[in-house]
C-alpha atoms as a PDB file:
ATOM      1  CA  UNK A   1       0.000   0.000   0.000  1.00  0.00           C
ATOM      2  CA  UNK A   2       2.626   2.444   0.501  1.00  0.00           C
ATOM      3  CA  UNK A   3       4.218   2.259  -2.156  1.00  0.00           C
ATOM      4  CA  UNK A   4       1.327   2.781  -4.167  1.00  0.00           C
ATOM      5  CA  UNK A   5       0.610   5.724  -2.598  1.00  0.00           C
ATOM      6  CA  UNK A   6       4.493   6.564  -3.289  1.00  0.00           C
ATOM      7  CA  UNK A   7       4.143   5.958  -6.425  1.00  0.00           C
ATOM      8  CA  UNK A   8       0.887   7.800  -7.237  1.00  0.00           C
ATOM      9  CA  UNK A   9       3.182  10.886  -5.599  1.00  0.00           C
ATOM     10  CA  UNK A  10       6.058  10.031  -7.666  1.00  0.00           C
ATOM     11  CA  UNK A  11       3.984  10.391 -10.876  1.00  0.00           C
ATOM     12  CA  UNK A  12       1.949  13.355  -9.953  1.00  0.00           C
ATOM     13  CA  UNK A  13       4.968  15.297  -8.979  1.00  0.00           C
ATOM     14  CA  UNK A  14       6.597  14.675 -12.586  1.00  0.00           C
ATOM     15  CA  UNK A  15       3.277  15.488 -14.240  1.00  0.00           C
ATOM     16  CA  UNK A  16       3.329  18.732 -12.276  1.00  0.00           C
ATOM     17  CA  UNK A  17       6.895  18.848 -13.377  1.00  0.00           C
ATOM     18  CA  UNK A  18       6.220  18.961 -16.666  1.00  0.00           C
ATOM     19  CA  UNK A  19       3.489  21.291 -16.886  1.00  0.00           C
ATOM     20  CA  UNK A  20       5.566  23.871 -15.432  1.00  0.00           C
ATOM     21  CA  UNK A  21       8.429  23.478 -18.360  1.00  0.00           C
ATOM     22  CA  UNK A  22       5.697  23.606 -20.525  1.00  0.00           C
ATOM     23  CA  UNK A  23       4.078  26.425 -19.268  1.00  0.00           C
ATOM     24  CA  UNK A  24       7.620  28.315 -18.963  1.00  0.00           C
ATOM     25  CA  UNK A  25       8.209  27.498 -22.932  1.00  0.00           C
ATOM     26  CA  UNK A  26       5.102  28.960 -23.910  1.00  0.00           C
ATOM     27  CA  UNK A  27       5.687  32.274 -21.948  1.00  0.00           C
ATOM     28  CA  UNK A  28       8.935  32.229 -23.707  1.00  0.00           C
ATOM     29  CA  UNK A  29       7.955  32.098 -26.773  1.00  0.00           C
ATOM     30  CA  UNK A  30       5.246  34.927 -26.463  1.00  0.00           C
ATOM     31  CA  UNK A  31       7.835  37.140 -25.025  1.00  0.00           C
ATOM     32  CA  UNK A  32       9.888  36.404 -28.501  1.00  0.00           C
ATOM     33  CA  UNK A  33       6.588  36.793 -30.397  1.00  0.00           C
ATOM     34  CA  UNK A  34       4.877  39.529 -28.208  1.00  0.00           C
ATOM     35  CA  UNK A  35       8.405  42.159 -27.877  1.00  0.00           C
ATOM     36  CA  UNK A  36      10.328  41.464 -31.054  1.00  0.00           C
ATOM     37  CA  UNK A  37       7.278  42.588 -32.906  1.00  0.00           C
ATOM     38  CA  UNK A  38       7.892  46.336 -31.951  1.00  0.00           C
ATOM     39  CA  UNK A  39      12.172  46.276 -30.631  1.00  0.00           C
ATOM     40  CA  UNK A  40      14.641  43.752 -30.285  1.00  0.00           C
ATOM     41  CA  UNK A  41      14.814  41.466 -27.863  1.00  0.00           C
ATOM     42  CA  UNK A  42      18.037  43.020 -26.519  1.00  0.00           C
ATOM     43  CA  UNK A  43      15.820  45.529 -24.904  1.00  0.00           C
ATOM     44  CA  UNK A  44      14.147  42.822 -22.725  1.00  0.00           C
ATOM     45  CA  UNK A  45      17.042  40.622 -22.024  1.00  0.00           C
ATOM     46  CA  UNK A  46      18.513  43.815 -20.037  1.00  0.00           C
ATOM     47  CA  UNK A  47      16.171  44.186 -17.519  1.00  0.00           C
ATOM     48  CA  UNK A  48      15.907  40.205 -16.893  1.00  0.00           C
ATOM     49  CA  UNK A  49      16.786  39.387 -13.680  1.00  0.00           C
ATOM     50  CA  UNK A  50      15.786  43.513 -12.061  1.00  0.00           C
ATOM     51  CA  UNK A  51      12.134  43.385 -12.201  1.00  0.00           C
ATOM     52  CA  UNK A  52       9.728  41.538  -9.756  1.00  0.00           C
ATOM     53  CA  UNK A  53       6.169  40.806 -11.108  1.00  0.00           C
ATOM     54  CA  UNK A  54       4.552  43.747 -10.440  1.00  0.00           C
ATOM     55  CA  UNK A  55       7.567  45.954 -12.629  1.00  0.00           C
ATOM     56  CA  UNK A  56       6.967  43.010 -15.007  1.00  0.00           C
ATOM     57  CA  UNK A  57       3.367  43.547 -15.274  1.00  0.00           C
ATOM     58  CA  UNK A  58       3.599  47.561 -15.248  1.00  0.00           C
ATOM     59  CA  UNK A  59       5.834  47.582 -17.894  1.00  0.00           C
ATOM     60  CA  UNK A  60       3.600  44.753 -20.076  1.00  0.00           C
ATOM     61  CA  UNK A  61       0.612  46.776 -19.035  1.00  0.00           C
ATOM     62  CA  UNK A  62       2.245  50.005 -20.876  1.00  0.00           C
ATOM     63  CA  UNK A  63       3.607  47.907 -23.646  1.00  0.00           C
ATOM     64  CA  UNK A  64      -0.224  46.828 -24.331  1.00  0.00           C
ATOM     65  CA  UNK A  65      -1.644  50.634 -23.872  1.00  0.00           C
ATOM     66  CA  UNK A  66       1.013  51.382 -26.750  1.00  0.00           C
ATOM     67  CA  UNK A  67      -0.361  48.367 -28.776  1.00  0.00           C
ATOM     68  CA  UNK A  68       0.955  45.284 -27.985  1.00  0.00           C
ATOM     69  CA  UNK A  69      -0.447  42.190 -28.063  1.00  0.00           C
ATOM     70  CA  UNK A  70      -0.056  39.797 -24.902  1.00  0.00           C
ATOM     71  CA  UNK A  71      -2.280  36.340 -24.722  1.00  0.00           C
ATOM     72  CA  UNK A  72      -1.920  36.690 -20.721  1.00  0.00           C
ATOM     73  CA  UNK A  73       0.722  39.460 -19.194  1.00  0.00           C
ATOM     74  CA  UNK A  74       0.188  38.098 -16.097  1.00  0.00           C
ATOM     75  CA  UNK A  75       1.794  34.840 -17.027  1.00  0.00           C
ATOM     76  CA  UNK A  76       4.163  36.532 -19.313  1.00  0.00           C
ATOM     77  CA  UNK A  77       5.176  38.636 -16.011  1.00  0.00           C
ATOM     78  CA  UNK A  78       5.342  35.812 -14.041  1.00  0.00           C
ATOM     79  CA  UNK A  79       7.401  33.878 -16.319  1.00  0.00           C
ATOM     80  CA  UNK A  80      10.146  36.881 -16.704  1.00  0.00           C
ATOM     81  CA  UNK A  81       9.992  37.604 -13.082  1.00  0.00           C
ATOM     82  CA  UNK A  82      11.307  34.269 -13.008  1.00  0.00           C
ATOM     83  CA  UNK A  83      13.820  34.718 -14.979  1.00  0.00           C
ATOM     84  CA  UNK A  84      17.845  34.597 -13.629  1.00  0.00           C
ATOM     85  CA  UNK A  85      20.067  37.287 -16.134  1.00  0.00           C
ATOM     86  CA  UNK A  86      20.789  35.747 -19.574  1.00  0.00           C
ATOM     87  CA  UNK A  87      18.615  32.877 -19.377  1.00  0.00           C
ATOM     88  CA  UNK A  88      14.713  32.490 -21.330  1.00  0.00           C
ATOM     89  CA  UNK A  89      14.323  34.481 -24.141  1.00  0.00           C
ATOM     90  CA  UNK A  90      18.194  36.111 -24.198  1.00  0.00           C
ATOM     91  CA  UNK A  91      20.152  32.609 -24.585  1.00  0.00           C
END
């Protein structure tokens, strides 16, 4: 019985597992998609790594007012937030 159960854990934890590296190369790609359309992607890759979400999401939030298009900038936020300096969209 327990290692059912350990099992059933096991697996759930790599399904979660995956969903998040899925999720994470989705944002990526609509931060390639969503800021290369206006400017290079230069522009983002120098502020990875100083922004939390919220500076994330203002500056999405005034990307959109100017005419962007974001799916979700709350993901997208979350997902640069995330972010260590050099690494998603600027490797």
């Amino acid at each position: 019985m327990k290692q059912c159960l350990m099992a059933m854990l096991v697996a759930c934890v790599l399904v979660l597992g995956f969903a998040v590296v899925a999720v994470n190369a989705q944002s990526g790609g609509d931060v390639s998609a969503a800021c290369s359309s206006c400017h290079n992607l230069k522009r983002v890759c120098l502020m990875v790594g100083s922004k939390d979400k919220a500076g994330w999401e203002k500056t999405i939030n005034r990307m959109v007012a100017n005419g962007a298009s974001v799916g979700n900038p709350g993901a997208m936020a979350g997902y640069l937030a995330g972010l260590a300096p050099g690494t998603g969209p600027c490797q």
